[in-house]
Protein backbone atom coordinates (compact mmCIF):
# COMPACT_ATOMS: atom_id res chain seq x y z
CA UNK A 1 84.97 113.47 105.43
CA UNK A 2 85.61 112.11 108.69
CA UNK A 3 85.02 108.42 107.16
CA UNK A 4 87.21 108.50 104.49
CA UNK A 5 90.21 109.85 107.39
CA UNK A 6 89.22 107.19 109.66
CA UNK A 7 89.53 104.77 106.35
CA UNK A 8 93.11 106.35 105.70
CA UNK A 9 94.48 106.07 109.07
CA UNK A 10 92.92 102.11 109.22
CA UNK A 11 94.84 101.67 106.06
CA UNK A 12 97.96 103.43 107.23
CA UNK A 13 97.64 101.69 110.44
CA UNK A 14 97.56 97.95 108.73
CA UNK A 15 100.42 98.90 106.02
CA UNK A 16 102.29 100.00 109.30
CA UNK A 17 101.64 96.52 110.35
CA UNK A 18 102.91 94.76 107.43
CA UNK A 19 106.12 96.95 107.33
CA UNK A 20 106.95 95.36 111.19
CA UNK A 21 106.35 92.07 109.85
CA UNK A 22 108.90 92.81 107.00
CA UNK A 23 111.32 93.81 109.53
CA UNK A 24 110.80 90.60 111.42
CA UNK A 25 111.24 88.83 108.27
CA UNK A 26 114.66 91.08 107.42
CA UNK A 27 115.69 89.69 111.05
CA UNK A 28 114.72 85.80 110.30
CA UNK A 29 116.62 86.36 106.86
CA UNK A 30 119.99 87.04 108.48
CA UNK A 31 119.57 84.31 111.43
CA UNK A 32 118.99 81.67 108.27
CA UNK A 33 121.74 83.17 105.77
CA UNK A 34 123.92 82.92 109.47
CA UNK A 35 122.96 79.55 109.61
CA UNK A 36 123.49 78.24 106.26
CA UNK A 37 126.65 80.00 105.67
CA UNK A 38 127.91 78.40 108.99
CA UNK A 39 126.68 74.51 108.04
CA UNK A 40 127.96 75.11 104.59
CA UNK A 41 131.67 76.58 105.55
CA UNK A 42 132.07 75.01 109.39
CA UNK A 43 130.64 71.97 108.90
CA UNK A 44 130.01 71.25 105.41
CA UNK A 45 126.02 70.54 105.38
CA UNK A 46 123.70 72.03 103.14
CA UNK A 47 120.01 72.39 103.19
CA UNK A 48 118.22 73.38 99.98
CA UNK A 49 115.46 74.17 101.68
CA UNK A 50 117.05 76.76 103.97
CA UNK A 51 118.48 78.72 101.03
CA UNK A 52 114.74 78.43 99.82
CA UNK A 53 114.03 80.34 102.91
CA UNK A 54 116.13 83.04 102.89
CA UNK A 55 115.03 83.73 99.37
CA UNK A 56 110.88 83.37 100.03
CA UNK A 57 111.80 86.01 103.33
CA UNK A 58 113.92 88.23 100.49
CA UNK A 59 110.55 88.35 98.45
CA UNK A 60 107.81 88.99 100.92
CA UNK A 61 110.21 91.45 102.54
CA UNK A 62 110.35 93.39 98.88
CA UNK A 63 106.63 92.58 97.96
CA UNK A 64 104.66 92.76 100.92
CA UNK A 65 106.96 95.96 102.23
CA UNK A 66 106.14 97.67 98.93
CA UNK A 67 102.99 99.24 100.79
CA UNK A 68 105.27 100.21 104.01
CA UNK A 69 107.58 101.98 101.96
CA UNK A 70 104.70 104.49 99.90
CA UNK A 71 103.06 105.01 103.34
CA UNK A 72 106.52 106.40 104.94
CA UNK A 73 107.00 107.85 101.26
CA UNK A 74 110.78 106.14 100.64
CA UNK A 75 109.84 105.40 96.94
CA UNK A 76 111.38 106.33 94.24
CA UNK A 77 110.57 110.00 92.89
CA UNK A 78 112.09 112.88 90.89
CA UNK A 79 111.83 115.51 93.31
CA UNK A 80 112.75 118.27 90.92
CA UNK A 81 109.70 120.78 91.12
CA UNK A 82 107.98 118.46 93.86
CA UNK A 83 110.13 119.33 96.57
CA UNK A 84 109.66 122.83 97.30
CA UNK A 85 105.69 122.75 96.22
CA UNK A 86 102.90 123.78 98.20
CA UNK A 87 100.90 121.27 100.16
CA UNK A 88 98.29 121.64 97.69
CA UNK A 89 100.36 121.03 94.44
CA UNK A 90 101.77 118.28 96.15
CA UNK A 91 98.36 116.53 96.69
CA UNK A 92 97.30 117.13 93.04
CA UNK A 93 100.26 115.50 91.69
CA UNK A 94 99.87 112.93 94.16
CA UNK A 95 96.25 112.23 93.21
CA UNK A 96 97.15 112.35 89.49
CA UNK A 97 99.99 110.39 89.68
CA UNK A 98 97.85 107.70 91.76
CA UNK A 99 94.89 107.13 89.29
CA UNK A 100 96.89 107.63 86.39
CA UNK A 101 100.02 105.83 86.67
CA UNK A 102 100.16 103.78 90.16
CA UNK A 103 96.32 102.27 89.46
CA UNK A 104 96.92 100.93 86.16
CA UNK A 105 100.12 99.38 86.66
CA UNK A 106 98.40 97.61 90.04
CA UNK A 107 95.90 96.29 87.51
CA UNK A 108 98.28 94.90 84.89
CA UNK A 109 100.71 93.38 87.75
CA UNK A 110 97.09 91.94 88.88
CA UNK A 111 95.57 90.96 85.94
CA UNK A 112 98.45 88.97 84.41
CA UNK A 113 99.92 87.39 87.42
CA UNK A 114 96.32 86.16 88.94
CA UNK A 115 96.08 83.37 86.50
CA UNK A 116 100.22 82.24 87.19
CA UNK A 117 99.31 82.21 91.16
CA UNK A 118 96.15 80.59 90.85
CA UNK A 119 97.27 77.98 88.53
CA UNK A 120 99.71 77.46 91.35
CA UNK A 121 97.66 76.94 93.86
CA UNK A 122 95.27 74.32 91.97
CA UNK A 123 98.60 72.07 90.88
CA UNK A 124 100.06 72.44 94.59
CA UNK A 125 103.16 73.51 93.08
CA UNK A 126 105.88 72.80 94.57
CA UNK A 127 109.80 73.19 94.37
CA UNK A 128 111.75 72.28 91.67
CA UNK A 129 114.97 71.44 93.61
CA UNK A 130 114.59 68.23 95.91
CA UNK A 131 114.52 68.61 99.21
CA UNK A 132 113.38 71.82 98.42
CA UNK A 133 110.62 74.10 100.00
CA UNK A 134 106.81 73.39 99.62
CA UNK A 135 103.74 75.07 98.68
CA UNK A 136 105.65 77.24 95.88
CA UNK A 137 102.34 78.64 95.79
CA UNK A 138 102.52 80.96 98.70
CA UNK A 139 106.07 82.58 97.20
CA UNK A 140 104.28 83.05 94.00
CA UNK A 141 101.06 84.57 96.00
CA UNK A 142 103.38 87.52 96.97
CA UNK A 143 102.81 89.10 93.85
CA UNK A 144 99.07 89.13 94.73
CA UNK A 145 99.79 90.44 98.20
CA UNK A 146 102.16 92.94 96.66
CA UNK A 147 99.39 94.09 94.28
CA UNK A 148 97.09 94.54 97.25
CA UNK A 149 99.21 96.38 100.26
CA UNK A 150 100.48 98.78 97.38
CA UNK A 151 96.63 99.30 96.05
CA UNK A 152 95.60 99.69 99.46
CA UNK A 153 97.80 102.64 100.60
CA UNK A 154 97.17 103.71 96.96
CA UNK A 155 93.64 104.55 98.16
CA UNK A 156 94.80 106.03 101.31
CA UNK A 157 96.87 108.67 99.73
CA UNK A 158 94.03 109.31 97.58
CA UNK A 159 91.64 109.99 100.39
CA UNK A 160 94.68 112.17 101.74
CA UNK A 161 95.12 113.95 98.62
CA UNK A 162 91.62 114.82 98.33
CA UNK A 163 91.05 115.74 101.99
CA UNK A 164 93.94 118.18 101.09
CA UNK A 165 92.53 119.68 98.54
CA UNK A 166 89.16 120.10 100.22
CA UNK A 167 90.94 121.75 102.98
CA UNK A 168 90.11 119.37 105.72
CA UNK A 169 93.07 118.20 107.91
CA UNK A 170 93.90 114.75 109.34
CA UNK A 171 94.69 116.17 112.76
CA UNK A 172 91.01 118.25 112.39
CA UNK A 173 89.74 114.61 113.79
CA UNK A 174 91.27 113.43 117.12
CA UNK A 175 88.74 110.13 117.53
């Protein structure tokens, strides 16, 4: 069991990661919508691709912070009989809800957006709007990334679910 808790805490550990970057990228988005609203108002100059750029950091922020937010557990849930369960109820719903509802809905987000992003990426799509940003690709690619930092804490709540039920604790292994 020790593995699969080292495995959990890597996972935890990189989603942790990921949620930083989103709050570097919340940062950059005000410094650019700052920027744009002050060239646009003060000084009448507009850049399309800066209000690209705000929008792309708006995306990855939502997509790639999607994993963040399960790990620190700030989805949306109905907390009606969850709330005041035991630990162990609490992990079997979790598990449950994991490989029944979370997994499959990973796989059709994957499944019918792989083919969009990688059509993409072969025409080097870019923006529509001249002057606009390049290498569309990497905004559509989110939904990809999405698919796999939500997957990935996905199976870290798994192992934590069944490590709960099997009685062995996280803090049980201090290496």
């Amino acid at each position: 069991m020790s593995a699969l808790a080292q495995l959990s805490k890597f996972i935890d550990r990189f989603n942790t990661f990921i949620g930083y970057l989103c709050a570097f990228f919340v940062f950059s988005m005000v410094i650019v919508v700052f920027t744009v609203v002050v060239l646009r108002y003060g000084f009448n100059i507009g850049f399309i691709w800066m209000q690209e750029v705000y929008v792309w950091l708006h995306s990855f922020v939502f997509m790639l912070g999607a994993g963040f937010t399960y790990l620190a557990n700030e989805h949306v849930r109905i907390d009606v009989f969850y709330r005041e369960a035991s630990k162990k109820y609490k992990a079997t719903v979790d598990l449950f809800g994991n490989i029944i509802l979370l997994l499959p809905f990973l796989y059709i987000i994957w499944n019918y957006s792989y083919p969009f992003v990688y059509r993409s990426f072969l025409m080097g799509e870019v923006s529509r709007e001249a002057g606009g940003m390049p290498a569309l690709y990497i905004l559509k690619s989110a939904i990809l990334w999405f698919c796999l930092v939500l997957f990935l804490q996905l199976v870290s709540n798994v192992i934590k679910s069944i490590l709960t039920l099997s009685n062995y604790h996280l803090s049980d292994n201090k290496s």
